[in-house]
C-alpha atoms as a PDB file:
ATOM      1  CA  UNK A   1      -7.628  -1.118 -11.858  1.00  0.00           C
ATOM      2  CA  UNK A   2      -4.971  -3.652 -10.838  1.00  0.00           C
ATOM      3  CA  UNK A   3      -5.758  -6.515  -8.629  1.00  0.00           C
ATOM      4  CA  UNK A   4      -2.698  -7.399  -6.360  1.00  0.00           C
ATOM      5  CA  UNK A   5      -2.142 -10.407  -3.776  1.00  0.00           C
ATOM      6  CA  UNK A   6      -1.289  -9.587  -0.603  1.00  0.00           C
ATOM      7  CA  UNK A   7       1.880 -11.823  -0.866  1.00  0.00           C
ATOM      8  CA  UNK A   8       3.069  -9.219  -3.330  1.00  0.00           C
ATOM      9  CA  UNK A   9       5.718  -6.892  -1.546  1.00  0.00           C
ATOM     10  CA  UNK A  10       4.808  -3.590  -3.320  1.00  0.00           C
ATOM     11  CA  UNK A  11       4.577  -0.176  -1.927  1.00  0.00           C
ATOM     12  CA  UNK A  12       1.035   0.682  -2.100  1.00  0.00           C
ATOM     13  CA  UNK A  13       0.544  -2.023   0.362  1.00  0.00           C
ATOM     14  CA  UNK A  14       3.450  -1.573   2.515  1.00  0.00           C
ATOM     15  CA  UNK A  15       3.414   0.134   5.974  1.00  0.00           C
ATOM     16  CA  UNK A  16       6.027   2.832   4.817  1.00  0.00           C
ATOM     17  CA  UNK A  17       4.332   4.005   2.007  1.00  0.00           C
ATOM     18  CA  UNK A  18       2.416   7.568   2.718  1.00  0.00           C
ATOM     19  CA  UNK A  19      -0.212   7.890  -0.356  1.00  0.00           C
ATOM     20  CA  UNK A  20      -4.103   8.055   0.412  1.00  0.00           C
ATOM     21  CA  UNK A  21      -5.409   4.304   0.333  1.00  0.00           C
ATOM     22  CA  UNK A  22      -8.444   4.939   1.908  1.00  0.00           C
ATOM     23  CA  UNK A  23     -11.845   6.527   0.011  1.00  0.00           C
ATOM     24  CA  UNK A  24     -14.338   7.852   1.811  1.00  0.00           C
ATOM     25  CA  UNK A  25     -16.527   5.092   1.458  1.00  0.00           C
ATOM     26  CA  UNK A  26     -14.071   2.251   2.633  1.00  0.00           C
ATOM     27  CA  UNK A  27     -12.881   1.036  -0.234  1.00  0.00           C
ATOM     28  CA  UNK A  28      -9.208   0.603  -0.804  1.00  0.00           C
ATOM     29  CA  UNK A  29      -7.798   1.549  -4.163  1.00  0.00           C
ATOM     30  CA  UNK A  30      -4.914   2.600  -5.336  1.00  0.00           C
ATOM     31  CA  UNK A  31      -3.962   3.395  -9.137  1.00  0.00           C
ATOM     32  CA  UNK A  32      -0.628   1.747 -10.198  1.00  0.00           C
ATOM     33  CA  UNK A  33       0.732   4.268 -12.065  1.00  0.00           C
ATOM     34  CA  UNK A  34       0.350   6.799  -8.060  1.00  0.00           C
ATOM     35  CA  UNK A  35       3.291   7.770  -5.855  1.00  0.00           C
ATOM     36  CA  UNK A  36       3.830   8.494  -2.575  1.00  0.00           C
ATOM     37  CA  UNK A  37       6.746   8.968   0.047  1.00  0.00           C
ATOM     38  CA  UNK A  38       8.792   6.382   1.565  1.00  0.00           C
ATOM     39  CA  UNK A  39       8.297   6.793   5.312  1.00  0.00           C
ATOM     40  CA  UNK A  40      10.683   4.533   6.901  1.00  0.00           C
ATOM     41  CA  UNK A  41      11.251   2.081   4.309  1.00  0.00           C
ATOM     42  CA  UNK A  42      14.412   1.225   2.347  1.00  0.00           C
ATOM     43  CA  UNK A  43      13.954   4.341   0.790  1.00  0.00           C
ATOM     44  CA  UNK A  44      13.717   7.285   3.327  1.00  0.00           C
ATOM     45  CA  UNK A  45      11.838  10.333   1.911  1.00  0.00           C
ATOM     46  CA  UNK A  46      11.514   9.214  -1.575  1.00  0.00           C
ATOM     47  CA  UNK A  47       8.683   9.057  -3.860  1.00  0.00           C
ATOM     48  CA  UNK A  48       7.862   5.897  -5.015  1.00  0.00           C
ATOM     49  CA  UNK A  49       6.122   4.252  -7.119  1.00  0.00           C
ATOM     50  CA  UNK A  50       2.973   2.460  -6.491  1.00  0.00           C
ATOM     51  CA  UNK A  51       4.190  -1.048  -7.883  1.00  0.00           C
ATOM     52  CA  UNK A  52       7.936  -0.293  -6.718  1.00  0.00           C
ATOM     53  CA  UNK A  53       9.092  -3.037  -4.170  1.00  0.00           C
ATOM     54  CA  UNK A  54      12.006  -2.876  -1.328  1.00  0.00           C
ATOM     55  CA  UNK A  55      13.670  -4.865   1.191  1.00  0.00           C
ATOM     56  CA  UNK A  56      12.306  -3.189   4.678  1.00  0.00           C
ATOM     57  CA  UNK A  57       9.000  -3.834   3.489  1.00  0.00           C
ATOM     58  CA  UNK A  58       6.090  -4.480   5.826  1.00  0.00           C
ATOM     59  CA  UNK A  59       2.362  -5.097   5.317  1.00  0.00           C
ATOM     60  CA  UNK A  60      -0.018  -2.286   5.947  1.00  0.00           C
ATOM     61  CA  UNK A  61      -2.174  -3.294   8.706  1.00  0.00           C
ATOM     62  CA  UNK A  62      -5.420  -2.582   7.038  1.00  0.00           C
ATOM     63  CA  UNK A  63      -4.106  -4.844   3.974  1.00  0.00           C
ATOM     64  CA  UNK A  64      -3.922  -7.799   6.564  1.00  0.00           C
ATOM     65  CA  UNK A  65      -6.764 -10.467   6.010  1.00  0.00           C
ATOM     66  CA  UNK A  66      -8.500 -10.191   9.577  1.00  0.00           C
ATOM     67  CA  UNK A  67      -8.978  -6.239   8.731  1.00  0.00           C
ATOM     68  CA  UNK A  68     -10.210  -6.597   5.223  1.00  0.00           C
ATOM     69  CA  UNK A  69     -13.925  -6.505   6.169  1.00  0.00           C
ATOM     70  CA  UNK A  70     -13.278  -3.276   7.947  1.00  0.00           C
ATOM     71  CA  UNK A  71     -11.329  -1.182   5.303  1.00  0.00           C
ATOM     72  CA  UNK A  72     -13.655  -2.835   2.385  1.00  0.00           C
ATOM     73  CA  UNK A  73     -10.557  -4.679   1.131  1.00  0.00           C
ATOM     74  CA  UNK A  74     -11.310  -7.746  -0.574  1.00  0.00           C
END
């Protein structure tokens, strides 16, 4: 598994991107080689890739360090 900062401006931890994130248990984790859709970003409706990267990017709230304890990011 890949271990990403959260300075890094990738899809799979952008607001926009619409791929599960989430297990069950809490944990976050998200293979780099996944897609999912572009909702909103720079690239309406697309898939993209997991360690693709756009302009309109925006943190996903659960990435954000006050809400790591409570998604089991670390």
């Amino acid at each position: 598994m890949t271990s990403l900062a959260m300075t890094s401006k990738l899809c799979s931890i952008c607001a926009f991107w619409a791929s599960q994130k989430v297990k069950p248990d809490g944990r976050v984790e998200i293979h780099p080689y996944s897609k999912g859709h572009c909702r909103g970003g720079g690239f309406q409706y697309a898939l993209m890739a997991a360690l693709a990267t756009c302009k309109k990017w925006q943190l996903w709230p659960a990435a954000a360090p006050d809400s790591a304890l409570e998604t089991g990011c670390k």
